[in-house]
C-alpha atoms as a PDB file:
ATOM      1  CA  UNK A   1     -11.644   2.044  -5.757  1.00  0.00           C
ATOM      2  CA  UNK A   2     -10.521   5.566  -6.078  1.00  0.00           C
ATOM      3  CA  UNK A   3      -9.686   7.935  -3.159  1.00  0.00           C
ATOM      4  CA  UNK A   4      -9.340  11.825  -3.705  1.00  0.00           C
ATOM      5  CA  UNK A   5      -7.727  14.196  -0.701  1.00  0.00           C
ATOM      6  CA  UNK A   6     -10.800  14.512   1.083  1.00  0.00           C
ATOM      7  CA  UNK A   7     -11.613  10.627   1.429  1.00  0.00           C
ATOM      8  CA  UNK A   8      -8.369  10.336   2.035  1.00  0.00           C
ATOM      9  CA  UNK A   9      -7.903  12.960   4.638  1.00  0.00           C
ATOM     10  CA  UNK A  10     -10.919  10.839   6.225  1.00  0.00           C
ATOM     11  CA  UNK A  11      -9.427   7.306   6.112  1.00  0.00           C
ATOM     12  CA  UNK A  12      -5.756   7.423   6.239  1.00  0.00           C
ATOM     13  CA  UNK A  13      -4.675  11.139   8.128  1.00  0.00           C
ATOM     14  CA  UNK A  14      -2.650   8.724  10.946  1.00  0.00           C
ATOM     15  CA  UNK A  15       1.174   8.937  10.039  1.00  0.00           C
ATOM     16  CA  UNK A  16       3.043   6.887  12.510  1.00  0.00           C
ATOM     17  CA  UNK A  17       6.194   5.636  11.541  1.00  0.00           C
ATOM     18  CA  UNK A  18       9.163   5.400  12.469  1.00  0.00           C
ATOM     19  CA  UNK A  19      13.109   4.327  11.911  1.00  0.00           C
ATOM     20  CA  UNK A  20      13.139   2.383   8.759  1.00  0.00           C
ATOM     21  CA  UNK A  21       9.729   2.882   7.993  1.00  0.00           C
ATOM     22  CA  UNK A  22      10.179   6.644   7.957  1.00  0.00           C
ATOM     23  CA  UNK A  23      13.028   6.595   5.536  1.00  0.00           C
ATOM     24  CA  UNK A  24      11.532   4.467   3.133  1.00  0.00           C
ATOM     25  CA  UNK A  25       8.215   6.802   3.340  1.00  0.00           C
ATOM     26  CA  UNK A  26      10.167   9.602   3.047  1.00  0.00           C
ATOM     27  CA  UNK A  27      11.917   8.612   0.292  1.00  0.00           C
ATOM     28  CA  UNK A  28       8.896   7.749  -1.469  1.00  0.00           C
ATOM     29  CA  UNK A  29       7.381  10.930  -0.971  1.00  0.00           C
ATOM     30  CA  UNK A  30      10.535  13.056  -2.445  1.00  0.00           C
ATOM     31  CA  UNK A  31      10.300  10.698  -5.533  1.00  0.00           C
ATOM     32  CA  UNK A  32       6.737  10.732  -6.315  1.00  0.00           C
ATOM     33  CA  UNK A  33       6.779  14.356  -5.704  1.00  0.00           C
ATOM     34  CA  UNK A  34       9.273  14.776  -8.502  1.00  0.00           C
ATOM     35  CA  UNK A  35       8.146  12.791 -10.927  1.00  0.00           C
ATOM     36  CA  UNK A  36       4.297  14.887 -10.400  1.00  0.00           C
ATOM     37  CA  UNK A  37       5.806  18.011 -10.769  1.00  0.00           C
ATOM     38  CA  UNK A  38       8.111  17.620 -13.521  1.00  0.00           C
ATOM     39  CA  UNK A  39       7.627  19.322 -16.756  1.00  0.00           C
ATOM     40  CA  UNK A  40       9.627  17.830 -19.554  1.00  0.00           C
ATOM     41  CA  UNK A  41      10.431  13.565 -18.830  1.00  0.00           C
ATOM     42  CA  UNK A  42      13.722  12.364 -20.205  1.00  0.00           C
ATOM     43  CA  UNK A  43      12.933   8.646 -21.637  1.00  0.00           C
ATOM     44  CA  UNK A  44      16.133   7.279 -20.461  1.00  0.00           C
ATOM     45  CA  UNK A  45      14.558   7.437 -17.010  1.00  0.00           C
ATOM     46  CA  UNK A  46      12.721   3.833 -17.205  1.00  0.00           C
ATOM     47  CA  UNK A  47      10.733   4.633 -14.167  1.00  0.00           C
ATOM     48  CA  UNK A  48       7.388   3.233 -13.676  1.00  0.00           C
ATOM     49  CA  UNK A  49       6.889   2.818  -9.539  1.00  0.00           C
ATOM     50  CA  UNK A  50       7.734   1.100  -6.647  1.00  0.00           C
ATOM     51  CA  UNK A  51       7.787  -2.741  -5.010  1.00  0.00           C
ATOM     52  CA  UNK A  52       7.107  -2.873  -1.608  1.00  0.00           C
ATOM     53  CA  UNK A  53       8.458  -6.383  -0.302  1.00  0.00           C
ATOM     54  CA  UNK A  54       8.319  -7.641   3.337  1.00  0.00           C
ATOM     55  CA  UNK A  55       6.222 -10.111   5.754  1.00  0.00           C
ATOM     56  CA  UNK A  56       2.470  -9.552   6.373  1.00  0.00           C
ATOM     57  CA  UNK A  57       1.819  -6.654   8.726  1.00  0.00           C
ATOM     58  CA  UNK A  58       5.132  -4.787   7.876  1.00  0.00           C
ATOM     59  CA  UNK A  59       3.444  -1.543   7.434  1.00  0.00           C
ATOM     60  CA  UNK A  60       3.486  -1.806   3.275  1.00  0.00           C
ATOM     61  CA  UNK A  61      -0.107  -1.331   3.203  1.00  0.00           C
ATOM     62  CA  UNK A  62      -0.196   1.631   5.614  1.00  0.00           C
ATOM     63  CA  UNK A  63       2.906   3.278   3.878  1.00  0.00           C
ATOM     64  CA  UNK A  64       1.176   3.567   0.649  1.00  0.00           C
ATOM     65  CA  UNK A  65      -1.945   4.704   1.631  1.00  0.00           C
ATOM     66  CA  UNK A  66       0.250   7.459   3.679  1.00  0.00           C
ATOM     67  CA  UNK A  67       2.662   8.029   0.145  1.00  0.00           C
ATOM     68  CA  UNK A  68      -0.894   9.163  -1.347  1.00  0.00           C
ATOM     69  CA  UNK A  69      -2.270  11.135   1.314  1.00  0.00           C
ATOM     70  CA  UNK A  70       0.831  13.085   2.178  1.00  0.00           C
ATOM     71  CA  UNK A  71       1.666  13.875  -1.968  1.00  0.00           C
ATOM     72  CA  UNK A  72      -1.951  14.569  -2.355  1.00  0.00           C
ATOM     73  CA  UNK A  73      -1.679  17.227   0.601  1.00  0.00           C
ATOM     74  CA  UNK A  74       1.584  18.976  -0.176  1.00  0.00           C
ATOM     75  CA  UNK A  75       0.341  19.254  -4.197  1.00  0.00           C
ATOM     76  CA  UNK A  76      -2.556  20.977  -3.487  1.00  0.00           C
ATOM     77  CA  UNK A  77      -1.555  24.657  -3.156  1.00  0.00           C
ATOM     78  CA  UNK A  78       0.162  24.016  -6.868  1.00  0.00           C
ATOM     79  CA  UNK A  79      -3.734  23.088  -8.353  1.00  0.00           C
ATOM     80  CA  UNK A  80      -2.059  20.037  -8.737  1.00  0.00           C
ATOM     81  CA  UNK A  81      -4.798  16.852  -7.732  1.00  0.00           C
ATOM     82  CA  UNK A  82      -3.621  13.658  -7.060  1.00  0.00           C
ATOM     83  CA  UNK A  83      -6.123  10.582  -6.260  1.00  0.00           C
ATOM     84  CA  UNK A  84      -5.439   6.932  -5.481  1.00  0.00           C
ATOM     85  CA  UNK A  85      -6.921   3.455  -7.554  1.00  0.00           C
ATOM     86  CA  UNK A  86      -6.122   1.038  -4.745  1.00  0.00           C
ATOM     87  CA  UNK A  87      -7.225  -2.505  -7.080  1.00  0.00           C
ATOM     88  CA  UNK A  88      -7.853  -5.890  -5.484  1.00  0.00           C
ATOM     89  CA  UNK A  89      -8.473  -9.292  -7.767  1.00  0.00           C
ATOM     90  CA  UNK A  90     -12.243  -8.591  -7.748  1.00  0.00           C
ATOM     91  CA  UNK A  91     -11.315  -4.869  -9.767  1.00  0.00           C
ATOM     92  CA  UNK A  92      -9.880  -7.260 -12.955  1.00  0.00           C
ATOM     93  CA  UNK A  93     -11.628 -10.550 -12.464  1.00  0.00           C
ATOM     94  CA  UNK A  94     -14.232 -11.407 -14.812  1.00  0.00           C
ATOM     95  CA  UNK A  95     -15.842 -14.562 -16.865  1.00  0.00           C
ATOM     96  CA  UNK A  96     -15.172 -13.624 -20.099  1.00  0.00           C
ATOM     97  CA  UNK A  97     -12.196 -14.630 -22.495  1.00  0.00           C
ATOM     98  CA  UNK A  98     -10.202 -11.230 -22.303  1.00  0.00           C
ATOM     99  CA  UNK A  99     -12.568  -9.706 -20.085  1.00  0.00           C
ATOM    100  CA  UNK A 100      -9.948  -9.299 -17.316  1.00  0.00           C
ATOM    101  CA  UNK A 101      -7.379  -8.049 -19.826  1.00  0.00           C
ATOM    102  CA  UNK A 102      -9.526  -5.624 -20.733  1.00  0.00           C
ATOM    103  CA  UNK A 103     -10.645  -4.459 -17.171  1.00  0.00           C
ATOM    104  CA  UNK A 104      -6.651  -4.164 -16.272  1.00  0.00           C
ATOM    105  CA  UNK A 105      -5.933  -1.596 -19.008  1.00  0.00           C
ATOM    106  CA  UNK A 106      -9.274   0.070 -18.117  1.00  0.00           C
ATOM    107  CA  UNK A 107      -7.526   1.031 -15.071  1.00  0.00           C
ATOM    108  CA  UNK A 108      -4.130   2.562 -16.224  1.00  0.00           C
ATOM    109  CA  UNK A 109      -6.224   4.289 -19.235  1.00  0.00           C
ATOM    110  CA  UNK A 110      -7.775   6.713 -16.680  1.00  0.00           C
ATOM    111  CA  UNK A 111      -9.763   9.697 -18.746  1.00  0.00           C
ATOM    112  CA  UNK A 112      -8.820  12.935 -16.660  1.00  0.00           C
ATOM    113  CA  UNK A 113      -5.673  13.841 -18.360  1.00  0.00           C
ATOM    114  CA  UNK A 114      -5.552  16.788 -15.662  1.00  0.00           C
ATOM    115  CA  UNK A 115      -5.489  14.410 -12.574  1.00  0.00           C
ATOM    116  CA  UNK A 116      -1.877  12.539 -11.218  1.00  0.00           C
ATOM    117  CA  UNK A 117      -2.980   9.125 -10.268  1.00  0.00           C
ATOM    118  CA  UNK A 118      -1.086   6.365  -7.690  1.00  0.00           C
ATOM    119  CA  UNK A 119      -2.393   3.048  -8.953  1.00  0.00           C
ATOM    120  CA  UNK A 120      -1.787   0.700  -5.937  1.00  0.00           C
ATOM    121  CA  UNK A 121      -2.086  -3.183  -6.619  1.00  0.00           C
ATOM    122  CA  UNK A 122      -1.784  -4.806  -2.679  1.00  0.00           C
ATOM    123  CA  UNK A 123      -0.126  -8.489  -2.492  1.00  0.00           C
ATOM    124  CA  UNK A 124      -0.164  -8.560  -6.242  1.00  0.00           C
ATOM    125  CA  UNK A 125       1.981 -11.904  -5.912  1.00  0.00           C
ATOM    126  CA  UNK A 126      -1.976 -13.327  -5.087  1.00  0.00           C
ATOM    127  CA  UNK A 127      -2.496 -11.652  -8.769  1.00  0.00           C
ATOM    128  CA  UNK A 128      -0.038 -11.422 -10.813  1.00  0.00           C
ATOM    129  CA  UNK A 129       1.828 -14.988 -10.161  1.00  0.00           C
ATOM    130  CA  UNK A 130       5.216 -15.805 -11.722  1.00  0.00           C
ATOM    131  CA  UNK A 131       4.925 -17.384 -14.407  1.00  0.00           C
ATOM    132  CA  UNK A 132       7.579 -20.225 -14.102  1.00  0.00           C
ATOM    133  CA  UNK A 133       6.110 -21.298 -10.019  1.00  0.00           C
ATOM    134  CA  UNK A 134       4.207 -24.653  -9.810  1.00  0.00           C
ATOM    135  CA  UNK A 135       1.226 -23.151  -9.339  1.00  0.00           C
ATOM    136  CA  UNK A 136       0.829 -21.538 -12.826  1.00  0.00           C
ATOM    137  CA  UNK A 137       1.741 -24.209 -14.513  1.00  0.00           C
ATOM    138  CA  UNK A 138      -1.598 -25.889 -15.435  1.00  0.00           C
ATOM    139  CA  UNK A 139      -3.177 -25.704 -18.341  1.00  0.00           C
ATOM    140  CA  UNK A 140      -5.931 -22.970 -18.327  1.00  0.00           C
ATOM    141  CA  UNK A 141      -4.118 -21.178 -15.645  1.00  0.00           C
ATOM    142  CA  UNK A 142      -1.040 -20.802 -17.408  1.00  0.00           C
ATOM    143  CA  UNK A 143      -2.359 -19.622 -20.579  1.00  0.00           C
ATOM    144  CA  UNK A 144      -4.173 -17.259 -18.828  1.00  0.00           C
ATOM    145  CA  UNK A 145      -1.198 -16.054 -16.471  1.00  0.00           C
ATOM    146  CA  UNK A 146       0.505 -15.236 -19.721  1.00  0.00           C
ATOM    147  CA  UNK A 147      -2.117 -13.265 -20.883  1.00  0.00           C
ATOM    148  CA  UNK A 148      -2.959 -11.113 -18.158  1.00  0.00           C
ATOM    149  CA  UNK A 149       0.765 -10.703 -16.864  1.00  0.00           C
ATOM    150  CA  UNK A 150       1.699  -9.750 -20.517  1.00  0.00           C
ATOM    151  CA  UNK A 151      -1.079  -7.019 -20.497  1.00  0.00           C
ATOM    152  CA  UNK A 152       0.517  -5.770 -17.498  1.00  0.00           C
ATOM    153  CA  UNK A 153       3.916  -5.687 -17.984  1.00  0.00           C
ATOM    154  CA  UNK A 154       2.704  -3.121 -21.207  1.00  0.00           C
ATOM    155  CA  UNK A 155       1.041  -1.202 -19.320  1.00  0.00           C
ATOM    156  CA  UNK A 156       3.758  -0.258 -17.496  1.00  0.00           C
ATOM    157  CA  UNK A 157       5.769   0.247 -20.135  1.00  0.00           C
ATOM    158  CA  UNK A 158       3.520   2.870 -21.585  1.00  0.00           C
ATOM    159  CA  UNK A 159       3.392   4.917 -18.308  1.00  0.00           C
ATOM    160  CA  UNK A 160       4.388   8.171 -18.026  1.00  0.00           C
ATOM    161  CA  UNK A 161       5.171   8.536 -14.326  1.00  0.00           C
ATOM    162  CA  UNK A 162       4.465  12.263 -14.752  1.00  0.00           C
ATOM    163  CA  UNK A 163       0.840  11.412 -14.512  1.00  0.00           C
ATOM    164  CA  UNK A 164       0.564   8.037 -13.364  1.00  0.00           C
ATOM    165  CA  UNK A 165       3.177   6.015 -10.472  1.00  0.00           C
ATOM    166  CA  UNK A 166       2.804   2.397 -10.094  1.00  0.00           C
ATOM    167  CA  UNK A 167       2.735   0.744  -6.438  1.00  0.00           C
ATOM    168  CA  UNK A 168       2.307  -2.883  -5.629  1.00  0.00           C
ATOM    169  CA  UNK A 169       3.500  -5.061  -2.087  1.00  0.00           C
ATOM    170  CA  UNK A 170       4.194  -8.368  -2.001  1.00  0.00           C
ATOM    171  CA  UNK A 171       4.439 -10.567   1.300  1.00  0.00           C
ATOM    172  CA  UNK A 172       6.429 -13.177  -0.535  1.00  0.00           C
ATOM    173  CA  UNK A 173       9.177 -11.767  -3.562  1.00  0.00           C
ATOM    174  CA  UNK A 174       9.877 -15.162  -5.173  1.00  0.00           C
ATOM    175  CA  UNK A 175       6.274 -15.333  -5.907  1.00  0.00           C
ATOM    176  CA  UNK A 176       6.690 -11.684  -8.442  1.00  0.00           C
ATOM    177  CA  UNK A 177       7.275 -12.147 -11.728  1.00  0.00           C
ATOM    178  CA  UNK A 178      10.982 -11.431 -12.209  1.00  0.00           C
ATOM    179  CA  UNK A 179       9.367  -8.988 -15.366  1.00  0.00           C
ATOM    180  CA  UNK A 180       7.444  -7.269 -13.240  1.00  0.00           C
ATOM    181  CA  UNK A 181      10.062  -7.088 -10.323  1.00  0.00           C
ATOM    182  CA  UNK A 182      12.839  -5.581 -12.714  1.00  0.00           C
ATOM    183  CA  UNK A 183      10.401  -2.949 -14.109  1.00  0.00           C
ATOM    184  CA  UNK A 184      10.176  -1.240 -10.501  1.00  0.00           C
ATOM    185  CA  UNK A 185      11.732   0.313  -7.881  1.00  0.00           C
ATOM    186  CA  UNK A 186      11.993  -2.309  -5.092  1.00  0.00           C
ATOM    187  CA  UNK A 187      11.991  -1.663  -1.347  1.00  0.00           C
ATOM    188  CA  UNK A 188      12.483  -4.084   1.475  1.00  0.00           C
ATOM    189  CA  UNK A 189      10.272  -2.861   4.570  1.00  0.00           C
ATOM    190  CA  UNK A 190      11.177  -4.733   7.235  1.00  0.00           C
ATOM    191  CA  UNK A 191       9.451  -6.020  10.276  1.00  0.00           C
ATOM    192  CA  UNK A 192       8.297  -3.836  13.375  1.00  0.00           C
ATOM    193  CA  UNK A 193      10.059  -3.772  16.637  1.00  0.00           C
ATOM    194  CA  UNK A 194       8.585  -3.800  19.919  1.00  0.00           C
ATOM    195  CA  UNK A 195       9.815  -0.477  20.280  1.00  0.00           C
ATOM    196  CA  UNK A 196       8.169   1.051  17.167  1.00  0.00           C
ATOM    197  CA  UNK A 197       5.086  -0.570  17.846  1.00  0.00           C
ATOM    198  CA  UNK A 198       4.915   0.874  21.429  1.00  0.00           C
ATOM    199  CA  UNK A 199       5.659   4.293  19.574  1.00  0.00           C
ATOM    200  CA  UNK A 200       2.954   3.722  17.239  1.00  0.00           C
ATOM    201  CA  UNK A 201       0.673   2.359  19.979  1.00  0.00           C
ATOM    202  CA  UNK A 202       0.897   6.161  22.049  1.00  0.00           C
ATOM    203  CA  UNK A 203      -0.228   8.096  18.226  1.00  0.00           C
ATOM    204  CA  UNK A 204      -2.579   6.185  17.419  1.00  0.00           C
ATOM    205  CA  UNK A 205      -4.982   5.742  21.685  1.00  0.00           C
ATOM    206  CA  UNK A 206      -8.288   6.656  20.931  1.00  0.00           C
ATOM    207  CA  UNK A 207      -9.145   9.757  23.119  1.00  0.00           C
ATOM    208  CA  UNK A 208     -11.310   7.615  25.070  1.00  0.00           C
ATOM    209  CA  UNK A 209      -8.137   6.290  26.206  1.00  0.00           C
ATOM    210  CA  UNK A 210      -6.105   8.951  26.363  1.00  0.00           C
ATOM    211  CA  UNK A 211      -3.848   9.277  29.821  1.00  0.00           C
ATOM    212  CA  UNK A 212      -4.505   5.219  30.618  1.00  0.00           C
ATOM    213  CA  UNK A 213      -1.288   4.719  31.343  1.00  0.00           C
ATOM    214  CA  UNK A 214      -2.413   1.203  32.692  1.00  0.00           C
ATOM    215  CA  UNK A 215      -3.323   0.679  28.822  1.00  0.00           C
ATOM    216  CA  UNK A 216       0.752   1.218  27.862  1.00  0.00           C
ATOM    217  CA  UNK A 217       1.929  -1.110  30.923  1.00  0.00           C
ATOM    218  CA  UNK A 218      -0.808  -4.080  29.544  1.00  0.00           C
ATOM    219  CA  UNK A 219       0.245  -3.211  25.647  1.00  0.00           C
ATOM    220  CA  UNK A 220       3.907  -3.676  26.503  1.00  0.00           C
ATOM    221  CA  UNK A 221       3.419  -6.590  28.507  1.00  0.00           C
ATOM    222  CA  UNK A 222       1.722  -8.230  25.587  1.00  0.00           C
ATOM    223  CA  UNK A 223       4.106  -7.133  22.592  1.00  0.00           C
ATOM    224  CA  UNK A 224       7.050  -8.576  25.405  1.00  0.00           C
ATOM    225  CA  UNK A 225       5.380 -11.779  25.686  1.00  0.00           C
ATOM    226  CA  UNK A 226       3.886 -12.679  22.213  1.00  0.00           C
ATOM    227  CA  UNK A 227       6.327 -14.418  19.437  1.00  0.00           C
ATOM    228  CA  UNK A 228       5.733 -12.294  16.654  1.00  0.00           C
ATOM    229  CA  UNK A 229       4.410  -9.133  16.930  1.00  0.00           C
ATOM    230  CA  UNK A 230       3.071  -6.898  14.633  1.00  0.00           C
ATOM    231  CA  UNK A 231       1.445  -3.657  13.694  1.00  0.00           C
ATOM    232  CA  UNK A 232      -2.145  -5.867  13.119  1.00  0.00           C
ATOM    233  CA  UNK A 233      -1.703  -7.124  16.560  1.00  0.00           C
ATOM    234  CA  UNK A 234      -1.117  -3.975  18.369  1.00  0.00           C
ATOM    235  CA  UNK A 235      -4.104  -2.828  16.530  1.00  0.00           C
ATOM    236  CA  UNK A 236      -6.465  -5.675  18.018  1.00  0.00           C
ATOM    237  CA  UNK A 237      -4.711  -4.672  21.475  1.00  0.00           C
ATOM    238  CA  UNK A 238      -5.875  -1.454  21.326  1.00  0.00           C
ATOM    239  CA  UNK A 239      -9.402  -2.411  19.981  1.00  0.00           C
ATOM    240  CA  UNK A 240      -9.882  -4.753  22.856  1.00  0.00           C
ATOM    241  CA  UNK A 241      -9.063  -2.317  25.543  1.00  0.00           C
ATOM    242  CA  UNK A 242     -10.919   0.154  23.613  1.00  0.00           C
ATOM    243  CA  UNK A 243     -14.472  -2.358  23.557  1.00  0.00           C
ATOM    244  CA  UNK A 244     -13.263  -3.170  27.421  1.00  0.00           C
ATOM    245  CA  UNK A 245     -13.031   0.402  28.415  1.00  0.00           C
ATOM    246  CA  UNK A 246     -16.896   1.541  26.756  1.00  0.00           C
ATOM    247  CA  UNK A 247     -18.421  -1.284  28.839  1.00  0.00           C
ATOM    248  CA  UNK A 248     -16.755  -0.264  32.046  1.00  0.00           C
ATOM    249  CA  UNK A 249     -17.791   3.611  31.559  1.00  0.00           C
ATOM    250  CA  UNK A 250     -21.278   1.418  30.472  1.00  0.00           C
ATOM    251  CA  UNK A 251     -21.103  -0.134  34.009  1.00  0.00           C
ATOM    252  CA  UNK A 252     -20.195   2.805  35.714  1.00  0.00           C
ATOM    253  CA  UNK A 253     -23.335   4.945  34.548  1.00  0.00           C
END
């Protein structure tokens, strides 16, 4: 699925991080930038993209989707257009000998020559598996783990990160590929804190909820109480209060 700056500007204009999250964002940003804007590449730079690692609902998602939008923006008084493939199993998977191959080089072998593309592959350790776990060693499996992972790992090697950047996440790192892992620039995001999510929680109130400051008292007694908290639970805090507070105004009326 591709997204230019306006479907992007639609869908992801919510940049809310902070501490650790920040600097990692930030840092992607600055590097992305530079590799879009540079004229001349020097080879020794065996750059390709970045490795997100960390635990589900860490914010590696979010962050890339954020990377795209915010070099998209700041490109676009230089004529320079940058869009986003965001590729899930279904994008490669197919019934035919090859056929998946095929569809994975389809989508680094983008025709626009003109256009800077982020090609963003989310848990790709539930794609890409590595090739000496248990679970691809099986037959069929394994033969074709080989195959696609081997298309891949070329793929990379021909990009040109002047026109094309590489992103993937993965929720569990001994689950990459070590040949896929070593061909990118890795980050570790780590794990919310109730503080950052409480931050997040006052960018991101709907305007229906805007000055509820009952709504922050009820959020932070939840993040306090639960085990694990994360940025997909604050999120289904918010909705609920949200859903509660259209059928009160419903009531009301």
């Amino acid at each position: 699925m591709k997204f230019n700056l306006q479907k992007m500007k639609e869908l992801f204009n919510k940049n809310s991080f902070t501490g650790p999250h920040q600097e990692i964002f930030d840092e992607l940003v600055e590097i992305t930038e530079y590799f879009f804007t540079l004229e001349e590449l020097d080879l020794k730079i065996p750059f390709r993209g970045f490795l997100l690692n960390g635990k589900p609902a860490s914010g590696k998602t979010e962050i890339v989707k954020q990377l795209a939008y915010k070099v998209a923006k700041k490109l676009k008084p230089a004529n320079i257009r940058v869009e986003l493939i965001f590729v899930n199993s279904s994008d490669i998977s197919s019934g035919q000998v090859g056929g998946a191959e095929q569809k994975l080089a389809g989508i680094f072998n983008q025709e626009d020559q003109e256009t800077k593309y982020i090609i963003f592959f989310d848990d790709i350790d539930c794609i890409f598996l590595n090739r000496n776990s248990k679970k691809s060693q099986n037959g069929l499996m394994e033969g074709w783990l080989y195959r696609i992972n081997s298309t891949l790992f070329h793929e990379l090697d021909m990009i040109d990160p002047r026109r094309i950047i590489f992103v993937a996440t993965s929720n569990i790192i001994k689950m990459v590929d070590n040949a896929l892992e070593t061909r990118l620039y890795r980050f570790d995001v780590p794990k919310f804190t109730r503080a950052q999510l409480l931050t997040i929680m006052k960018k991101r109130i709907p305007r229906a909820l805007e000055g509820k400051e009952e709504l922050i008292t009820l959020v932070k007694q939840e993040l306090e109480s639960t085990e694990h908290p994360n940025i997909r639970y604050l999120e289904s805090l918010i909705t609920r209060f949200f859903i509660k507070e259209i059928k009160n105004r419903e009531n009301r009326e």
